[in-house]
Protein backbone atom coordinates (compact mmCIF):
# COMPACT_ATOMS: atom_id res chain seq x y z
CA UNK A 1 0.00 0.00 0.00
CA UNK A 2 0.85 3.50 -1.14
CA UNK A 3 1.34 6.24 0.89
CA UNK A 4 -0.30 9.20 0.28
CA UNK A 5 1.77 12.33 0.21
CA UNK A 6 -0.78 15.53 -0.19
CA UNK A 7 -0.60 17.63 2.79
CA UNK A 8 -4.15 18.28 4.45
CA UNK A 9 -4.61 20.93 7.04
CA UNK A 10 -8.45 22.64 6.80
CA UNK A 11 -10.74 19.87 8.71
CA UNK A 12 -14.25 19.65 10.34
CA UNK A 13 -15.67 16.96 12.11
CA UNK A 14 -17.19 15.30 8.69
CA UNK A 15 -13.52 14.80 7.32
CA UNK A 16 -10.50 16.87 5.75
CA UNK A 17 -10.34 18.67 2.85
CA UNK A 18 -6.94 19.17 0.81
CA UNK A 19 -5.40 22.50 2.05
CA UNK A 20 -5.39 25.61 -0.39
CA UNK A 21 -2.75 25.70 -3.04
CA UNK A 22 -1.18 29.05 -2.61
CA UNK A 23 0.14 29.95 -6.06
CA UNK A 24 3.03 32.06 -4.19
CA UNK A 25 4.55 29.68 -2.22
CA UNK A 26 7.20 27.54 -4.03
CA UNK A 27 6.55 24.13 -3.50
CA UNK A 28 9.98 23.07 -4.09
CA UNK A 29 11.26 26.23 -1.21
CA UNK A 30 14.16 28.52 -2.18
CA UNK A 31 17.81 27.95 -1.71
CA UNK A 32 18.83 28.95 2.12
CA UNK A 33 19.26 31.08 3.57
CA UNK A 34 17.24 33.96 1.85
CA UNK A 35 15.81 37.12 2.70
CA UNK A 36 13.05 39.36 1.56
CA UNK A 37 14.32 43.12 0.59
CA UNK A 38 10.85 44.51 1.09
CA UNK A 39 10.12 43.25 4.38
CA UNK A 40 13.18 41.73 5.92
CA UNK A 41 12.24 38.26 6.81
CA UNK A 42 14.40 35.86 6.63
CA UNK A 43 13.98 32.05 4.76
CA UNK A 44 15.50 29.40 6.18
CA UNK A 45 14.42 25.56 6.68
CA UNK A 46 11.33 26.16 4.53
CA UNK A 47 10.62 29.03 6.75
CA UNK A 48 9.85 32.41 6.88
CA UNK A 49 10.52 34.46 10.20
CA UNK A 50 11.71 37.90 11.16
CA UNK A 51 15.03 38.13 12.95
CA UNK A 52 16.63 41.77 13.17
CA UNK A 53 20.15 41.25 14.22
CA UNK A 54 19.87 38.42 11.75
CA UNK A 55 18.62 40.03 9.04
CA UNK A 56 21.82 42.35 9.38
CA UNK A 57 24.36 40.06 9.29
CA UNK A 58 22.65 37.91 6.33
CA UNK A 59 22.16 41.10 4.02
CA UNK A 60 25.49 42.00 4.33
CA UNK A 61 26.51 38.59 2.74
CA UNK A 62 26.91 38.38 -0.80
CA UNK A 63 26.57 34.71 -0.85
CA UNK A 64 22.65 35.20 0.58
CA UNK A 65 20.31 35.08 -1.93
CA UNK A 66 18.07 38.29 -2.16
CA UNK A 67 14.56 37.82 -3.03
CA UNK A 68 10.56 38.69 -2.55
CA UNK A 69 8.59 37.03 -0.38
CA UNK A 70 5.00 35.67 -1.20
CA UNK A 71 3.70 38.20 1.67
CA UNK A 72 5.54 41.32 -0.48
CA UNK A 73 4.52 39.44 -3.95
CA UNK A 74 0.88 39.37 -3.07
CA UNK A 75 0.83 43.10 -1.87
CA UNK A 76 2.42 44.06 -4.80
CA UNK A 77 0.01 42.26 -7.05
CA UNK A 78 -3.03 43.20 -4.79
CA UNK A 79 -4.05 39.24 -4.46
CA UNK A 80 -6.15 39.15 -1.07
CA UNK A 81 -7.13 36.07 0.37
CA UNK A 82 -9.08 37.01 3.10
CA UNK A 83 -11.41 39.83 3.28
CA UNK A 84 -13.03 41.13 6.74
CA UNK A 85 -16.00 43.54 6.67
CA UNK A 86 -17.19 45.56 9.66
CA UNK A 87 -20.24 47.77 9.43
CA UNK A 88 -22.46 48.97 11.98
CA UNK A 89 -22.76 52.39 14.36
CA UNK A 90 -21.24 50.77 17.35
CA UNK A 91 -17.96 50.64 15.03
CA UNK A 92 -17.67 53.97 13.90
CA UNK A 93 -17.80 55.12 17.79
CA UNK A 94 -14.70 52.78 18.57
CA UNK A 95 -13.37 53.37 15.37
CA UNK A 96 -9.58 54.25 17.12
CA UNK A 97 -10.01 51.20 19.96
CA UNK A 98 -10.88 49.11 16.71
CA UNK A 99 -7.95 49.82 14.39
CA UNK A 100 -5.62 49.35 17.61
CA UNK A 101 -7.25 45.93 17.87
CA UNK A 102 -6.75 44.69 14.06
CA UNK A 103 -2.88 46.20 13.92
CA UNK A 104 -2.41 44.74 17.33
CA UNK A 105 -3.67 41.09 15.84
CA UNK A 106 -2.13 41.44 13.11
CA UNK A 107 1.33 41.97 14.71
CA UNK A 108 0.79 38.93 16.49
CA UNK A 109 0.33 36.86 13.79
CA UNK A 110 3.22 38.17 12.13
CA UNK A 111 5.12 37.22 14.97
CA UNK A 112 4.29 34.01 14.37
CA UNK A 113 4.16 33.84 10.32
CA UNK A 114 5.41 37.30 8.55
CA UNK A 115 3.31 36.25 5.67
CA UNK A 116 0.47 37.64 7.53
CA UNK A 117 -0.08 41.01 6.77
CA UNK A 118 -3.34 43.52 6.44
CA UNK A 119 -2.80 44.39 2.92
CA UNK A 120 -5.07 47.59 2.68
CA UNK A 121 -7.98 48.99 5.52
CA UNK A 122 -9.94 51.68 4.29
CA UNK A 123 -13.37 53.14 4.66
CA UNK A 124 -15.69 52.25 2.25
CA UNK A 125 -19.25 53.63 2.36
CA UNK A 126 -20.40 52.62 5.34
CA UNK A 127 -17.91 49.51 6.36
CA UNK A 128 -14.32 49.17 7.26
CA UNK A 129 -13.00 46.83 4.63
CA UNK A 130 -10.11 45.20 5.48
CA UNK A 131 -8.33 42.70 2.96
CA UNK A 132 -5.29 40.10 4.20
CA UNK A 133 -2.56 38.10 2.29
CA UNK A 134 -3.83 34.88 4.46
CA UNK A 135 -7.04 33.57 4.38
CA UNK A 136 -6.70 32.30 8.30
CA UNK A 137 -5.46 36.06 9.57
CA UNK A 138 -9.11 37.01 8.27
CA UNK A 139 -11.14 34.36 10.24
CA UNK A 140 -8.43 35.36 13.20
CA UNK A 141 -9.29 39.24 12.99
CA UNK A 142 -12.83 38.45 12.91
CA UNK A 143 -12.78 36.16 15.66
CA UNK A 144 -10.80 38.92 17.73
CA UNK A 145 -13.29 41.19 16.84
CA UNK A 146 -16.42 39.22 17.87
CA UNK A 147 -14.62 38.57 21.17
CA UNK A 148 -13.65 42.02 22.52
CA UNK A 149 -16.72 44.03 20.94
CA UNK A 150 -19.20 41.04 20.72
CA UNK A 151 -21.97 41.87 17.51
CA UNK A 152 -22.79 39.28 14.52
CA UNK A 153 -20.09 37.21 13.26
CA UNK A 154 -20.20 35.72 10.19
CA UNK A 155 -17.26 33.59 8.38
CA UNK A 156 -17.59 32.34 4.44
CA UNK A 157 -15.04 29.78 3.13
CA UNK A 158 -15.24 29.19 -0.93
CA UNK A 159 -15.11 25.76 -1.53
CA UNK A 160 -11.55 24.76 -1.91
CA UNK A 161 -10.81 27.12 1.16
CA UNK A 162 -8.49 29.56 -0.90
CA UNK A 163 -10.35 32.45 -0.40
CA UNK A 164 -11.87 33.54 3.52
CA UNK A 165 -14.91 36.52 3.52
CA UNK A 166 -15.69 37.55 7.12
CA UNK A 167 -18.47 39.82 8.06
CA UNK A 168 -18.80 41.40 11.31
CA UNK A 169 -21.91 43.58 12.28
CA UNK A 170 -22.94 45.48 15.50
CA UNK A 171 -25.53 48.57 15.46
CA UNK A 172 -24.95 49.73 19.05
């Protein structure tokens, strides 16, 4: 018997489903180490993570490979993945304690992974649209938001989980 080699991540309590195929990871990784000009992070066993005294040495070295990271790629190409919409009255009257929230999440989970990133909040109409380079920093900020404001949470996966739409709602 074969054994099977797809990775599987996403899951629910019927069964898995095959995680998303980001078209700006390399599957085959990058030669290490590498860093990212844009945003410093540094590549190294098939990971990306931010190290500053790190960073400094490896630029310095001619030998290390200089190069864009998928986080940077997608911001340049303006290819969300996840996209979290807030509406209501009760946001605009928090609107500072709010944005401190997301940034604060967000920094977080760049801690973590620097390939999540807020790629663009801005006021549109009536909502606070805010789009993300990783589909699970949208369901995160959402979450986040739903537990220190409370309101109507609402989270939207397309089918083969590439894309996350997150809708968060709260009138007073």
């Amino acid at each position: 018997m074969q054994k099977d080699s797809r990775k599987f991540g996403i899951s629910d309590k019927r069964g898995r489903a095959e995680t998303s195929s980001d078209p700006y990871l390399q599957g085959e990784g990058l030669p290490e180490p590498a860093v990212c000009a844009g945003c410093q992070a540094i590549y190294r066993k098939k990971r990306w993570y931010r190290d500053a005294a790190e960073y400094e040495v490896l630029a310095r070295d001619a030998e290390v490979r200089k190069v864009t990271c998928p986080a940077c790629r997608k911001m340049e190409d303006r290819y969300p993945e996840g996209y979290v919409t807030l509406r209501g009255e009760y946001l605009w009257r928090h609107e500072e304690e709010i944005r401190n929230l997301l940034q604060n999440e967000e920094s977080k989970a760049m801690a973590k992974n620097p390939l999540e990133r807020i790629m663009r909040m801005e006021r549109e109409g009536e909502a606070l649209i805010i789009e993300t380079t990783e589909e699970k920093l949208a369901e995160h900020l959402g979450r986040a938001m739903n537990k220190a404001h409370q309101g109507e949470l609402d989270i939207a996966w397309d089918d083969k989980h590439a894309i996350c739409r997150v809708c968060w709602q709260r009138e007073v």
